[in-house]
Structure formats: C-alpha cells, structure tokens
C-alpha atoms as a PDB file:
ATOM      1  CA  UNK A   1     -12.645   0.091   6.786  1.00  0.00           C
ATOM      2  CA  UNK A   2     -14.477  -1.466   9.661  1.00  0.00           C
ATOM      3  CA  UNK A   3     -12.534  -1.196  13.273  1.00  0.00           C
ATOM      4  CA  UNK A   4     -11.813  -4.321  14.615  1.00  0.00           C
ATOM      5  CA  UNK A   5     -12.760  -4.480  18.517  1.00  0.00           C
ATOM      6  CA  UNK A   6     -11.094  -7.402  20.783  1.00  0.00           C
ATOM      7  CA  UNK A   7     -12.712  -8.742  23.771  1.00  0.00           C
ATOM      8  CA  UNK A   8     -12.114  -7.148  26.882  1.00  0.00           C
ATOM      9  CA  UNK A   9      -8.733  -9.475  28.491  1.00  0.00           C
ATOM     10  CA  UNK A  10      -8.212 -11.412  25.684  1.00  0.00           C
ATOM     11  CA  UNK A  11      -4.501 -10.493  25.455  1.00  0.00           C
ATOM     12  CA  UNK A  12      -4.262 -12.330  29.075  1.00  0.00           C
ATOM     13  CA  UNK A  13      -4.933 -15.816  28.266  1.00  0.00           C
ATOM     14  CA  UNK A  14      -4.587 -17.746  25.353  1.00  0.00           C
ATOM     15  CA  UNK A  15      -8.056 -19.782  26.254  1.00  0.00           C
ATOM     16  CA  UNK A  16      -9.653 -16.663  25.787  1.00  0.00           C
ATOM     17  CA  UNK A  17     -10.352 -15.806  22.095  1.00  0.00           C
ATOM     18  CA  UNK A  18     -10.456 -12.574  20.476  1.00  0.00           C
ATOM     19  CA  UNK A  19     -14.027 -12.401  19.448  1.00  0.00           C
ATOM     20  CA  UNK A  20     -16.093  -9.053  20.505  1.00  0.00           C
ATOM     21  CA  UNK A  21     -18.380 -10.504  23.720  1.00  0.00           C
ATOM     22  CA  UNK A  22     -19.965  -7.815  25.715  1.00  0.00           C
ATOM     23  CA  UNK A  23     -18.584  -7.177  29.104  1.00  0.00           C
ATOM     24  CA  UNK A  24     -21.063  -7.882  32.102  1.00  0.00           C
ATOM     25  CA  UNK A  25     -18.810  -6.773  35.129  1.00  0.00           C
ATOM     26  CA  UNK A  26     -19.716  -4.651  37.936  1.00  0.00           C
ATOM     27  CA  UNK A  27     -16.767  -2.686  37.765  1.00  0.00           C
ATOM     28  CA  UNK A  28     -15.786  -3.235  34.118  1.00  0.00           C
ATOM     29  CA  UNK A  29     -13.976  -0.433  32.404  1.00  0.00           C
ATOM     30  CA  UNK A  30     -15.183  -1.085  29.155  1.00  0.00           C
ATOM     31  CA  UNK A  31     -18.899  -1.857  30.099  1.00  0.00           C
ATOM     32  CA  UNK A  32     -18.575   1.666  31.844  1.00  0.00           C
ATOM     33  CA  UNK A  33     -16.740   3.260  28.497  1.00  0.00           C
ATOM     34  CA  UNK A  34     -14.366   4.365  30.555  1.00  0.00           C
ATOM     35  CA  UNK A  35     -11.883   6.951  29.456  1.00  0.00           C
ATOM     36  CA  UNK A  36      -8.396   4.960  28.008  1.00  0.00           C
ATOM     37  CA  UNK A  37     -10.564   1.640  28.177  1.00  0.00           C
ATOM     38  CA  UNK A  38     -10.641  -0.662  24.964  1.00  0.00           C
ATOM     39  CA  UNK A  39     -13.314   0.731  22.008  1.00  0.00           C
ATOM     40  CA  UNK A  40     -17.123  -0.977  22.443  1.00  0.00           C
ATOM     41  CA  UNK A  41     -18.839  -1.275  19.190  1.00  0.00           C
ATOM     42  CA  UNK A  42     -21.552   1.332  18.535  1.00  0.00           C
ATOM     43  CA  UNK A  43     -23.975   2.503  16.008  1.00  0.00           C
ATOM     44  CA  UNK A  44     -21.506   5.457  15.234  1.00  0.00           C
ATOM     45  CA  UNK A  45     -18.913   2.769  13.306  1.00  0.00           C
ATOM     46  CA  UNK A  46     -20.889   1.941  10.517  1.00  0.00           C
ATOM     47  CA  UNK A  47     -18.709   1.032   7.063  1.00  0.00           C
ATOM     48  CA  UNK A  48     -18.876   3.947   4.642  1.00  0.00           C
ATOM     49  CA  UNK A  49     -22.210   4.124   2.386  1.00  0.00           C
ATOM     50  CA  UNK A  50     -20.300   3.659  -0.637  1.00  0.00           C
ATOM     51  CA  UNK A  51     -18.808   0.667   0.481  1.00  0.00           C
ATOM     52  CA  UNK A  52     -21.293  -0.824   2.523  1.00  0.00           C
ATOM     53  CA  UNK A  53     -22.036  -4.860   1.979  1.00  0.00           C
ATOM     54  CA  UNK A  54     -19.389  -4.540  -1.253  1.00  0.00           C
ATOM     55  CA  UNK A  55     -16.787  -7.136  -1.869  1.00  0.00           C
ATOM     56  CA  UNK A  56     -13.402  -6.215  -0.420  1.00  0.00           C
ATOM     57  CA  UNK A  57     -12.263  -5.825  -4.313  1.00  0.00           C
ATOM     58  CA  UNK A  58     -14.994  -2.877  -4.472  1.00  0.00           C
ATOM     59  CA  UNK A  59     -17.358  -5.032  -6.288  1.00  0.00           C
ATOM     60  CA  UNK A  60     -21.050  -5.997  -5.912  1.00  0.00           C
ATOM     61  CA  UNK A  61     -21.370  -9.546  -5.733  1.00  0.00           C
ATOM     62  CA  UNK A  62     -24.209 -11.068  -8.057  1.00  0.00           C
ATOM     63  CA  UNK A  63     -24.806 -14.902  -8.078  1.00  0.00           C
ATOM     64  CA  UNK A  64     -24.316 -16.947 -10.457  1.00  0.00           C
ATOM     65  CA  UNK A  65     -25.762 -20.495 -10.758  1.00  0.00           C
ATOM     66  CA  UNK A  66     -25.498 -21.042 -15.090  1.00  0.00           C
ATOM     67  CA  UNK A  67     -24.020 -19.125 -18.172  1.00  0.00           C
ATOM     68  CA  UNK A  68     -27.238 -16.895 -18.645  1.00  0.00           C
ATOM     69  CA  UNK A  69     -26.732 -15.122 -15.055  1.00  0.00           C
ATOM     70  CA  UNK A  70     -23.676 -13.689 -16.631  1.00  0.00           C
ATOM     71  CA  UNK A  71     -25.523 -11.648 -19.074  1.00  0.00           C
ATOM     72  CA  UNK A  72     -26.986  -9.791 -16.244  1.00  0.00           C
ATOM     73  CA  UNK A  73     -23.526  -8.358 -14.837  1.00  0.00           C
ATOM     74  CA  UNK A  74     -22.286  -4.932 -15.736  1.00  0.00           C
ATOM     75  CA  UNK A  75     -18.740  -5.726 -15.336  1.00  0.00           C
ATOM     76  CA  UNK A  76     -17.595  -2.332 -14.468  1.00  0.00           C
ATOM     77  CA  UNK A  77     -19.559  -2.482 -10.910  1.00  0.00           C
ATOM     78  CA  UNK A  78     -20.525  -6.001 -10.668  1.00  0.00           C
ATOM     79  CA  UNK A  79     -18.971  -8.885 -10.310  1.00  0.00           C
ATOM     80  CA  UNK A  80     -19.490 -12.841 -10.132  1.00  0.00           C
ATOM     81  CA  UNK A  81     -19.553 -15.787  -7.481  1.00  0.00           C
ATOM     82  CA  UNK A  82     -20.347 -18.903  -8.669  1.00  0.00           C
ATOM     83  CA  UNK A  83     -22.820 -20.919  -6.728  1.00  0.00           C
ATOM     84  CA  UNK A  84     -21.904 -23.911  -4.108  1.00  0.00           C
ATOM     85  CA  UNK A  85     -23.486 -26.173  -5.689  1.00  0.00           C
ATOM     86  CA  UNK A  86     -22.633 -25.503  -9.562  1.00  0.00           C
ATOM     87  CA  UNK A  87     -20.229 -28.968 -10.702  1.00  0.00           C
ATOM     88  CA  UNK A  88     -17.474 -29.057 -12.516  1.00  0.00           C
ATOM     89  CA  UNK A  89     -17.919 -29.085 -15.956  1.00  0.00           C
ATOM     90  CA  UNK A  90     -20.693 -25.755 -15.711  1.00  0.00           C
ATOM     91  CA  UNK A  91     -18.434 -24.071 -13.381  1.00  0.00           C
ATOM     92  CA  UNK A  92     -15.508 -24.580 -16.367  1.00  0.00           C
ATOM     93  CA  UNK A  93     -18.219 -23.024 -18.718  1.00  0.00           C
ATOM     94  CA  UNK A  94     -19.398 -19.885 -16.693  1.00  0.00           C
ATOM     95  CA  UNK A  95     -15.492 -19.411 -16.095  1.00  0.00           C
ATOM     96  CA  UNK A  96     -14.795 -19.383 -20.147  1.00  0.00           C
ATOM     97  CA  UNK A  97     -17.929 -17.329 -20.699  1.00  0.00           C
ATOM     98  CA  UNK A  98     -16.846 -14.735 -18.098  1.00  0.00           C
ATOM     99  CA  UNK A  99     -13.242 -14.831 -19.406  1.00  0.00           C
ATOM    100  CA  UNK A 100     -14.639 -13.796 -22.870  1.00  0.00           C
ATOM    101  CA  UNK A 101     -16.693 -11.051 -21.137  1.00  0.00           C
ATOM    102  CA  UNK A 102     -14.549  -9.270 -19.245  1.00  0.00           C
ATOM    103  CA  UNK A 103     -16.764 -10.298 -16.298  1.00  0.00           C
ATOM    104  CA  UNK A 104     -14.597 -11.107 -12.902  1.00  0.00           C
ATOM    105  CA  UNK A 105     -14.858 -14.008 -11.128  1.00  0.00           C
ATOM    106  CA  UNK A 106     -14.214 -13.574  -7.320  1.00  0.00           C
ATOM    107  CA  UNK A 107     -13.673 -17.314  -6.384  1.00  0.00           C
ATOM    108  CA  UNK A 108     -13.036 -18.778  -9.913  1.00  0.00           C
ATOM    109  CA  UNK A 109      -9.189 -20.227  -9.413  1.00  0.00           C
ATOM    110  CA  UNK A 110      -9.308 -20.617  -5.155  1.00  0.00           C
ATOM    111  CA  UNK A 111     -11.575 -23.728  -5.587  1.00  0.00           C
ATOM    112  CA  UNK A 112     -13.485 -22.707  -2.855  1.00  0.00           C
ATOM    113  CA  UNK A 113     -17.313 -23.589  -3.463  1.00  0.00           C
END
C-alpha cells in the first residue's frame, strides 16, 4: 500500500490542492525534513515487489484488443482490459468468450473505454 503524501499547507486553503509539489522555501519544514514535519516522498517507499505495477484486484493486467488475446491469459494471475478503441459488438464477444473462460474482465460492466 503506497503512502499518500499531501502538499505542504494544503489543509489551509481550499485553492490549494492536495497534489505532492516539492517545497522550495527557505525556511520550510518539510524541505528541511524536519522532525514532526509532513512525510516527503523518497526512494525508501517503494510498493512491495510482489505487488508492484499489479492491478488493485492483485492481478496483472494483459491487453486485449480481439477474442484470440484471451487465449494468452492464465486466469489464475492474469487478467483482462479491453482496449479503448475495441466497438461494441467485439467488446460483447471478448466479454462472452472470457465469461466461458473463467478469464476476468477488469472494466467489462463500468463502460469505461
């Protein structure tokens, strides 16, 4: 689980947004890594080897653009995404395929493409 830093001061305005920027200030605590100052992201908080660049569902995503990338998966590590620019009918068929295969489908029913 990665550690999720906040800008330095961006609990003191709502203009500011919580995305990590790196503090320039002379006398910035968290520039300085001051003791009790907010975390700065370092080499040291890598994600996990095992889980490194895996799918939050602890799948690796493979890519799939027609039925015949689905013969490819081993569905008990893998795990497909179906391309952006598959239509509507395919995508229907690669879903029915999968369905048949035990092979997951990470963004099969959310429609997103």
């Amino acid at each position: 689980m990665s550690k999720d830093f906040k800008r330095q001061d961006a609990h003191k305005k709502k203009q500011n947004p919580d995305s990590w920027r790196n503090p320039d200030g002379n006398h910035s605590r968290v520039r300085l890594e001051k003791k009790g100052a907010a975390p700065k992201p370092k080499s040291g908080y890598r994600t996990d080897k095992d889980i490194r660049g895996k799918h939050p569902s602890g799948y690796e995503e493979v890519a799939v653009r027609n039925t015949d990338d689905l013969e490819n998966i081993d569905s008990e590590i893998e795990a497909g995404r179906i391309g952006s620019t598959v239509g509507g009918r395919k995508r229907e068929e690669i879903i029915e395929k999968a369905e048949e295969n035990d092979i997951k489908i990470l963004n099969k029913e959310t429609g997103e493409y």
